[in-house]
PDB file of N, CA and C in Angstrom:
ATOM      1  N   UNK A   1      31.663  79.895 -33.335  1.00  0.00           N
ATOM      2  CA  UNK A   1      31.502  78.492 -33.117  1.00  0.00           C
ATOM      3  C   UNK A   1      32.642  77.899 -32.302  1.00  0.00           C
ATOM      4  N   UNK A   2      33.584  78.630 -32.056  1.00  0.00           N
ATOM      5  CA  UNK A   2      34.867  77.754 -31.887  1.00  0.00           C
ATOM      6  C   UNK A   2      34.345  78.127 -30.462  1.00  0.00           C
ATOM      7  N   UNK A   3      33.812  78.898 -29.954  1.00  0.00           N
ATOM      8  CA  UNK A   3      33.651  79.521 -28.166  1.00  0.00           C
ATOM      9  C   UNK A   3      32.667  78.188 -27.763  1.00  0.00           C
ATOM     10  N   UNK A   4      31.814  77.790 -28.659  1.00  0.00           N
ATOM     11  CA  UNK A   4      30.963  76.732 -28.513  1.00  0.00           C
ATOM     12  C   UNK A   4      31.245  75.660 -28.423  1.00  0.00           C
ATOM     13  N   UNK A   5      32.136  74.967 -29.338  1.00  0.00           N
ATOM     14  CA  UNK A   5      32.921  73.571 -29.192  1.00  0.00           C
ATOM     15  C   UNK A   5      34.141  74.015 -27.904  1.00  0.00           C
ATOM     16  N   UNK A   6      34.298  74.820 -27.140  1.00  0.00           N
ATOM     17  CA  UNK A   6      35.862  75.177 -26.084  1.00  0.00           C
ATOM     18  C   UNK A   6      34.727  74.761 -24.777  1.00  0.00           C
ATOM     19  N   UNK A   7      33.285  74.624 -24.678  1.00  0.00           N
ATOM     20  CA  UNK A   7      32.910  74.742 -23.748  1.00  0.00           C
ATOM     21  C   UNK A   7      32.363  73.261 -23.580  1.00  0.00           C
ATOM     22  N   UNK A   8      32.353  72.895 -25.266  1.00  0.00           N
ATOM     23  CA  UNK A   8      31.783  71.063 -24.906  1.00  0.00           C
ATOM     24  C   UNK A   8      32.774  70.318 -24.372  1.00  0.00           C
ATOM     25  N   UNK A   9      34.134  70.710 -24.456  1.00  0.00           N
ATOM     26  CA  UNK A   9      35.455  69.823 -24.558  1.00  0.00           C
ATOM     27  C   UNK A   9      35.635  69.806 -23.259  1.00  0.00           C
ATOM     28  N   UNK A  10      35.360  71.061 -22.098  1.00  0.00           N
ATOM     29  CA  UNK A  10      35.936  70.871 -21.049  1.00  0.00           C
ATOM     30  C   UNK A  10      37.035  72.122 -20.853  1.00  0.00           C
ATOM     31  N   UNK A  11      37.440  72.436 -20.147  1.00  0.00           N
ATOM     32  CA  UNK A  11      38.827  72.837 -19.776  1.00  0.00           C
ATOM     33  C   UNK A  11      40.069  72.439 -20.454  1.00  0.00           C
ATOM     34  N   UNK A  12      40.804  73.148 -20.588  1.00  0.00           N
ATOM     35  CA  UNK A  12      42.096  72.474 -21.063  1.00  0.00           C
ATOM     36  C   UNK A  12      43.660  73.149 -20.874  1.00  0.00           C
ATOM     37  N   UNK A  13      44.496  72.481 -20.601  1.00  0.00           N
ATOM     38  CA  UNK A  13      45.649  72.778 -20.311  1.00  0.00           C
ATOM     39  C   UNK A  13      46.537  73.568 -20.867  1.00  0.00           C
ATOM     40  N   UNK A  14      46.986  75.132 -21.199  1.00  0.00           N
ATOM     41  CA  UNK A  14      47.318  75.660 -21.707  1.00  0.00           C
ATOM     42  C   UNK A  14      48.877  75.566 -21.548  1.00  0.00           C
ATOM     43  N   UNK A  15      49.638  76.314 -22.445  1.00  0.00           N
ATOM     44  CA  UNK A  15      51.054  76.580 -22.417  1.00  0.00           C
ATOM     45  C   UNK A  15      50.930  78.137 -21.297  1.00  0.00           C
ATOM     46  N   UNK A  16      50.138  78.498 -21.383  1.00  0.00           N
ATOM     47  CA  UNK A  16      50.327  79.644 -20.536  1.00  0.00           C
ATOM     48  C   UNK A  16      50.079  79.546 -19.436  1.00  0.00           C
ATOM     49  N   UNK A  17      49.491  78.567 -18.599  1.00  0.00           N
ATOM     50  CA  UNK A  17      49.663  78.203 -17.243  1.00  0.00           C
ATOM     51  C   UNK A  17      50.893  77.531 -16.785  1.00  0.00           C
ATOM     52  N   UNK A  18      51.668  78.056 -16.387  1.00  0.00           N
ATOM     53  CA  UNK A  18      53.282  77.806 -15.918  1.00  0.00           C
ATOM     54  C   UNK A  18      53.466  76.791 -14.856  1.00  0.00           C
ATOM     55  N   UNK A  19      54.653  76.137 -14.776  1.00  0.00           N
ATOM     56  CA  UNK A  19      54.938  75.288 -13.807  1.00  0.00           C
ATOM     57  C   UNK A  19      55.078  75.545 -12.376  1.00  0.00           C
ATOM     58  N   UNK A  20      55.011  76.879 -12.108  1.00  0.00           N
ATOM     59  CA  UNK A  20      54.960  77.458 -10.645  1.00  0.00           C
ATOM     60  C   UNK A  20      53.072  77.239 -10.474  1.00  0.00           C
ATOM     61  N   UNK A  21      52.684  77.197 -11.207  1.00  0.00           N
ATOM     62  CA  UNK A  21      50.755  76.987 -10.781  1.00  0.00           C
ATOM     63  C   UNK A  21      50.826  75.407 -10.497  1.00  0.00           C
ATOM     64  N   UNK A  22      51.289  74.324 -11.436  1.00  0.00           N
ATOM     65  CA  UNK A  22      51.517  73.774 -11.385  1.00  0.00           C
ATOM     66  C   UNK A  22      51.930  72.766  -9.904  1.00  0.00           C
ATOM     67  N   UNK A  23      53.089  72.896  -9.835  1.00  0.00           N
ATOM     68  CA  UNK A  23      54.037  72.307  -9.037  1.00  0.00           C
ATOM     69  C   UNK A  23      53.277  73.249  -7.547  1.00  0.00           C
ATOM     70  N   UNK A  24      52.675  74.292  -7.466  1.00  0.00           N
ATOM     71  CA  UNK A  24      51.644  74.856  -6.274  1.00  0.00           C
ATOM     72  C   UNK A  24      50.310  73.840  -5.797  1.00  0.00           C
ATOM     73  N   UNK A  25      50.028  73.775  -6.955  1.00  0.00           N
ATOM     74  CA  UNK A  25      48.830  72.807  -6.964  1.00  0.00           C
ATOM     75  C   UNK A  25      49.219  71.038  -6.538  1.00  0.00           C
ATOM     76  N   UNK A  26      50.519  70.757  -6.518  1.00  0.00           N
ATOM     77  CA  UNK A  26      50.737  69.693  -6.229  1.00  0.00           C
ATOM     78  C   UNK A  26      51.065  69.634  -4.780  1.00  0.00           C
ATOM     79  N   UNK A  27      51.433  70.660  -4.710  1.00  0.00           N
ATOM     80  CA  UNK A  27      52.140  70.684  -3.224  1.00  0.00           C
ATOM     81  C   UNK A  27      50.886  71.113  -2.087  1.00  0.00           C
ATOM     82  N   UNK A  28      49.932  72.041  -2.799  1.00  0.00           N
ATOM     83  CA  UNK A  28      48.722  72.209  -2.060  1.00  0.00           C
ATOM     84  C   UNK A  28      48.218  70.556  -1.954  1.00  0.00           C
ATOM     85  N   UNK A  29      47.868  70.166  -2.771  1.00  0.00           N
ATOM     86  CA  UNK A  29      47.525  68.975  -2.746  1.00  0.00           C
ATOM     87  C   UNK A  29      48.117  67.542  -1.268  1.00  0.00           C
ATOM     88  N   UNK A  30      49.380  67.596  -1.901  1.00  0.00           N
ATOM     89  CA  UNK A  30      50.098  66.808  -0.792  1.00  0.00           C
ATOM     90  C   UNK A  30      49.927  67.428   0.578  1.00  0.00           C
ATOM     91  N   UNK A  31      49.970  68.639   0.638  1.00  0.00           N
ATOM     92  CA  UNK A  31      49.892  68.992   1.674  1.00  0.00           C
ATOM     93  C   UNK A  31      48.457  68.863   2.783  1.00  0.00           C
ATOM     94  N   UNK A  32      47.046  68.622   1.675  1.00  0.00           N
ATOM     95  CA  UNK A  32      46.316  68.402   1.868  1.00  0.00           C
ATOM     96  C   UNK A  32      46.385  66.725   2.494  1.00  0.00           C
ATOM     97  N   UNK A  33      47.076  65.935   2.216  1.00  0.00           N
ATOM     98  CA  UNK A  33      46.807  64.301   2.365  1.00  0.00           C
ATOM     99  C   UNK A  33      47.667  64.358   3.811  1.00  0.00           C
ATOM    100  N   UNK A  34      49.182  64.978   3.315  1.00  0.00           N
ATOM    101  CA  UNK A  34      49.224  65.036   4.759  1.00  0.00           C
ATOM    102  C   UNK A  34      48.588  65.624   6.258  1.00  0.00           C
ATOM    103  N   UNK A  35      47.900  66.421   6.017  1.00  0.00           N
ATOM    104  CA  UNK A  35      46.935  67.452   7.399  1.00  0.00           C
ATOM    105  C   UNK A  35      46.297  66.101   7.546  1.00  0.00           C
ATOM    106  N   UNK A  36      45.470  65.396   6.652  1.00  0.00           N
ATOM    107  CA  UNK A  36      44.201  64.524   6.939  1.00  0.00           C
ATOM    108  C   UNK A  36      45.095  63.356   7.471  1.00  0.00           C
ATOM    109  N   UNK A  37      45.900  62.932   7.094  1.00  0.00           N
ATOM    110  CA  UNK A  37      46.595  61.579   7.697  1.00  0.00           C
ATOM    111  C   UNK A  37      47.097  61.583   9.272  1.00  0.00           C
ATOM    112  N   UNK A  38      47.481  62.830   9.876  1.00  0.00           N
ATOM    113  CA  UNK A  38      47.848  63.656  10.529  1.00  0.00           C
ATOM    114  C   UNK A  38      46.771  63.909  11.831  1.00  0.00           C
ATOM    115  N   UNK A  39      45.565  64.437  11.063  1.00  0.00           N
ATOM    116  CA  UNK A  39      44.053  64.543  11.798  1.00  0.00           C
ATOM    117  C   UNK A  39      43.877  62.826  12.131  1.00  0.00           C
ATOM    118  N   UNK A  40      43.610  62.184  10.962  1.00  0.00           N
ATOM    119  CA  UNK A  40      43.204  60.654  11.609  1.00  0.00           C
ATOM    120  C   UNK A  40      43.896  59.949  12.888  1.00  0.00           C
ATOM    121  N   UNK A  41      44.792  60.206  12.741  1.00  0.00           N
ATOM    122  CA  UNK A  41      46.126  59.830  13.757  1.00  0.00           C
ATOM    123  C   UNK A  41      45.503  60.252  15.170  1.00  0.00           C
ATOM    124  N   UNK A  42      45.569  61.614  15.384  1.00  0.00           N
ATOM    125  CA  UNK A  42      44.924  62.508  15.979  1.00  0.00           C
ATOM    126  C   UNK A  42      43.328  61.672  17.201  1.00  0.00           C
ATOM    127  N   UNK A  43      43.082  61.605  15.677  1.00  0.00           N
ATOM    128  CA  UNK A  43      40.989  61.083  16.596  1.00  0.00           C
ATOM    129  C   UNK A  43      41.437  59.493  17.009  1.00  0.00           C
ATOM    130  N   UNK A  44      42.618  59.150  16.574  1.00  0.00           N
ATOM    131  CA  UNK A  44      42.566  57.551  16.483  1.00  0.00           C
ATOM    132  C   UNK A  44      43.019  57.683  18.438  1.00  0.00           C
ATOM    133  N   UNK A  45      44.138  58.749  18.158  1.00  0.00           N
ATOM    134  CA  UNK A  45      44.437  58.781  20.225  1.00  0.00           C
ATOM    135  C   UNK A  45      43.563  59.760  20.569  1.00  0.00           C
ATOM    136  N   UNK A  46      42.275  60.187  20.351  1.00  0.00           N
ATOM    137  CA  UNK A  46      42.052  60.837  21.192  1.00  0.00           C
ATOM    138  C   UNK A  46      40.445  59.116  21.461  1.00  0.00           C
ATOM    139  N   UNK A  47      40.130  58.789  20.161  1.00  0.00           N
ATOM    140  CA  UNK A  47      39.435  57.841  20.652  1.00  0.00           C
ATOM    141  C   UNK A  47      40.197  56.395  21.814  1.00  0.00           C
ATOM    142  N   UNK A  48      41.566  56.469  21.421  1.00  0.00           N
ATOM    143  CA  UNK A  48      42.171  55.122  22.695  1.00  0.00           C
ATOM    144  C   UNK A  48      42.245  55.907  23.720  1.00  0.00           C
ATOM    145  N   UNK A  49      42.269  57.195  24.065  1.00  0.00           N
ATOM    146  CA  UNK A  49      42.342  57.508  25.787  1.00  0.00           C
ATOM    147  C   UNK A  49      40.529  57.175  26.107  1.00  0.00           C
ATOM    148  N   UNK A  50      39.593  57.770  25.290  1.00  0.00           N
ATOM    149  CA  UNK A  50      38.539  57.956  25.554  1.00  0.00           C
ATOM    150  C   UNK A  50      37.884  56.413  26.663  1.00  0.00           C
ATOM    151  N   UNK A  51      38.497  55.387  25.588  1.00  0.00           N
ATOM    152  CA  UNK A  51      38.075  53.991  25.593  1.00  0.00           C
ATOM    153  C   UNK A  51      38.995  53.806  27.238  1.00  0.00           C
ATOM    154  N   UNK A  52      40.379  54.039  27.401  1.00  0.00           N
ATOM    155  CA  UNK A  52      41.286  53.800  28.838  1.00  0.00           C
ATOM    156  C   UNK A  52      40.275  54.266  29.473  1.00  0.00           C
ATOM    157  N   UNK A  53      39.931  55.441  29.164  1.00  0.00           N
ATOM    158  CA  UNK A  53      39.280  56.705  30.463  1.00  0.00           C
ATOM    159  C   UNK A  53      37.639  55.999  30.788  1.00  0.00           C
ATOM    160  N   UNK A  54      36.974  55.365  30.094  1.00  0.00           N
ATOM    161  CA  UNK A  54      35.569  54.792  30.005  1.00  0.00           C
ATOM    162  C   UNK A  54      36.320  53.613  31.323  1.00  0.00           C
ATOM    163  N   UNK A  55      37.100  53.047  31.203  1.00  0.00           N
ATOM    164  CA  UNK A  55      37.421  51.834  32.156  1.00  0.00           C
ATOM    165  C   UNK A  55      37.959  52.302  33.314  1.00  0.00           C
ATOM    166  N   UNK A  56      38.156  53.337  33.689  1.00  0.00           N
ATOM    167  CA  UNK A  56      38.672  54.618  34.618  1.00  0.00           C
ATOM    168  C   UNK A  56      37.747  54.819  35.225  1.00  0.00           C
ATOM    169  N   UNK A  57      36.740  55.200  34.506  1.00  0.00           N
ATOM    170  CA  UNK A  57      35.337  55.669  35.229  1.00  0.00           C
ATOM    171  C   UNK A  57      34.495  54.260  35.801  1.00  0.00           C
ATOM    172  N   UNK A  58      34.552  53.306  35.149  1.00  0.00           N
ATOM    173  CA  UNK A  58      33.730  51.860  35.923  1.00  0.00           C
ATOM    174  C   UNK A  58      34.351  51.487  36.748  1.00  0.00           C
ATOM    175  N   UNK A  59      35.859  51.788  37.213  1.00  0.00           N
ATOM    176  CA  UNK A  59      36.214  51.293  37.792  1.00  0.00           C
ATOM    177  C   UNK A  59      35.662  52.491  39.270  1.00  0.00           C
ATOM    178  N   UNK A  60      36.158  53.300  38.906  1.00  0.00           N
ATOM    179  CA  UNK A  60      35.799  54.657  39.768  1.00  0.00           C
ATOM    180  C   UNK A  60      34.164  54.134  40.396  1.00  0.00           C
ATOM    181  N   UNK A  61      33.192  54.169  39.939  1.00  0.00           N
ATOM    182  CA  UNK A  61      31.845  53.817  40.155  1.00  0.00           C
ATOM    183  C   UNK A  61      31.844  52.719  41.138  1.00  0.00           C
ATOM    184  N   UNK A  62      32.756  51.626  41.009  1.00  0.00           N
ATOM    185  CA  UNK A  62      32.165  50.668  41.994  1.00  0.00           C
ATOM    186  C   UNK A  62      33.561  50.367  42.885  1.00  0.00           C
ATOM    187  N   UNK A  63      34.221  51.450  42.881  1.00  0.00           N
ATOM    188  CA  UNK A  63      34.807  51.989  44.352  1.00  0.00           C
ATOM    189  C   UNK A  63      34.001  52.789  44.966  1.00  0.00           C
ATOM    190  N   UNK A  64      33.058  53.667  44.542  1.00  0.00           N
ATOM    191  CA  UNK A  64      32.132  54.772  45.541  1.00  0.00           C
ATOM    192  C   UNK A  64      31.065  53.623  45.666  1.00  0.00           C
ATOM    193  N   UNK A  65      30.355  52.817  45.298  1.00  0.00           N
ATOM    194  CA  UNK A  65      29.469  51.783  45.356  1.00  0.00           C
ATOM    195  C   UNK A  65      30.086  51.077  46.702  1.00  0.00           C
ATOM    196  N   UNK A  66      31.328  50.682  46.652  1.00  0.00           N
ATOM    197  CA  UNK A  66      31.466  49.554  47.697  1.00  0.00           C
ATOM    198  C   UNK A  66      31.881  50.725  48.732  1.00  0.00           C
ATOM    199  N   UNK A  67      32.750  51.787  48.813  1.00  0.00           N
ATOM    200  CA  UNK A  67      33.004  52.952  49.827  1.00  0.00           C
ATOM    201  C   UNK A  67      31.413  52.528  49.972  1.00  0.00           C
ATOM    202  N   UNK A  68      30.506  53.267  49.803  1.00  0.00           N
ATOM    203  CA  UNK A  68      28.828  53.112  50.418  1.00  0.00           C
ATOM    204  C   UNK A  68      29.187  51.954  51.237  1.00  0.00           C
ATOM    205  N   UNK A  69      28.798  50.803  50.577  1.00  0.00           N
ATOM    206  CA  UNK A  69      28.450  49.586  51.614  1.00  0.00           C
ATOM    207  C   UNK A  69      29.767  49.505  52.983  1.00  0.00           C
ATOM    208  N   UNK A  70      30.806  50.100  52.743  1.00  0.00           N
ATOM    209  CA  UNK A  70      31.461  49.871  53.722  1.00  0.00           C
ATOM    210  C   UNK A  70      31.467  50.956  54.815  1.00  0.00           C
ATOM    211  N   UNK A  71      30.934  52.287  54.406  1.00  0.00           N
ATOM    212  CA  UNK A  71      30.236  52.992  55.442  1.00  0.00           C
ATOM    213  C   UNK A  71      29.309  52.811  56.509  1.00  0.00           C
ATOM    214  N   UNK A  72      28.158  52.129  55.380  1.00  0.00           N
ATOM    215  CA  UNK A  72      26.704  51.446  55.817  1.00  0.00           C
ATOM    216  C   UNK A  72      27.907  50.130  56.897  1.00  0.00           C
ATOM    217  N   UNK A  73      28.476  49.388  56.623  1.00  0.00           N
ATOM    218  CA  UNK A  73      28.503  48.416  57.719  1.00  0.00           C
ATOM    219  C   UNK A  73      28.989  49.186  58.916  1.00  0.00           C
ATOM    220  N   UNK A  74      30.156  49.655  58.303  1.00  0.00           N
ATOM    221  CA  UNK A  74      30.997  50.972  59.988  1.00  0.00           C
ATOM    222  C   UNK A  74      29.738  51.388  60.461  1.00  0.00           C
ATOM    223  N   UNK A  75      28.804  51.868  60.234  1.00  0.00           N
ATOM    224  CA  UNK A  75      27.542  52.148  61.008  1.00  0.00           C
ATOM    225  C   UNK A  75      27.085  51.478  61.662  1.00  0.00           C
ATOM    226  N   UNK A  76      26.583  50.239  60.775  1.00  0.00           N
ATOM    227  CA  UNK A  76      26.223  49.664  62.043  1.00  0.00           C
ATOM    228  C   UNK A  76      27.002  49.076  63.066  1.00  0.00           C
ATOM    229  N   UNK A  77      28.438  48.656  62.294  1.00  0.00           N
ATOM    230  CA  UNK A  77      29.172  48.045  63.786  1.00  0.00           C
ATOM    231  C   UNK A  77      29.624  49.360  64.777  1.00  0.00           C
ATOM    232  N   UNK A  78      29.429  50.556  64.805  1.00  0.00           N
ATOM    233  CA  UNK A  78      29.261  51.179  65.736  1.00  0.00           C
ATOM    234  C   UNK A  78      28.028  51.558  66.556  1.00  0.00           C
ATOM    235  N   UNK A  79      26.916  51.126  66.007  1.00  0.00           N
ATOM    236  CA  UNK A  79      25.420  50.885  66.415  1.00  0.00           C
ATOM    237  C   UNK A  79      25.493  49.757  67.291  1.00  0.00           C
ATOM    238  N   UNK A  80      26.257  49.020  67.331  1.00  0.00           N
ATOM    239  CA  UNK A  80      25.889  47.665  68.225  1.00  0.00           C
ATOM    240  C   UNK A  80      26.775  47.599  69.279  1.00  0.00           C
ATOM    241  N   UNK A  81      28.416  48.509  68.954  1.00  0.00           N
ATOM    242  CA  UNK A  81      28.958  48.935  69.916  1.00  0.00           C
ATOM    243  C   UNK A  81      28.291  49.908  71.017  1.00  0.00           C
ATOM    244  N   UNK A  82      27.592  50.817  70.426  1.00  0.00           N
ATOM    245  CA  UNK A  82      27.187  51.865  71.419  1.00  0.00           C
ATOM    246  C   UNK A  82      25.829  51.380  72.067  1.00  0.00           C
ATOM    247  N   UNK A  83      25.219  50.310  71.429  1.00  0.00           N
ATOM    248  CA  UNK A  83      23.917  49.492  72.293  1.00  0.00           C
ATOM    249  C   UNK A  83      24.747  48.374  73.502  1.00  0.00           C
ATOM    250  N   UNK A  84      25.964  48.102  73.494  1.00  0.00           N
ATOM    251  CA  UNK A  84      26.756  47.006  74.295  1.00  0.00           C
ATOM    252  C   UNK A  84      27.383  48.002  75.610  1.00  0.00           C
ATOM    253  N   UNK A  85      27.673  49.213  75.304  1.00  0.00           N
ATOM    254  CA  UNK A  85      28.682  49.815  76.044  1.00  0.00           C
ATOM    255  C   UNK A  85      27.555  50.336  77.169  1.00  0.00           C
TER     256      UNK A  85
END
């Protein structure tokens, strides 16, 4: 009976699990909060370049947009030169 009531109670903290399991498990632990605090940090700059680099690229887009239209005019003002000459 006693194997029966050890399994309703849960787990429990023995004298024979030592302070080196212990003080492991804490430090695994911390060590765990720090990686993740560490990672967040991480996505937080890789999301602010993402956001710079998005305004990089619109800007990029309507420099090749207006490069176009300013080709298209050099065309024709050499079209009207070479109809004059």
């Amino acid at each position: 009976m006693s194997s029966a009531s050890s399994l309703t109670t849960g787990w429990q903290l023995n004298r024979q699990l030592g302070l080196a399991v212990v003080m492991t498990m804490v430090l695994q632990g911390a060590t765990v909060l720090l990686w993740a605090g560490r990672a967040a940090e991480r996505i937080r700059q890789l999301e602010h370049r993402a956001e710079s680099l998005s305004d990089v690229s619109e800007r990029l887009a309507r420099l090749e947009t207006h490069m176009v239209q300013t080709r298209q005019s050099l065309g024709r003002i050499e079209n009207q030169l070479d109809r004059q000459e």
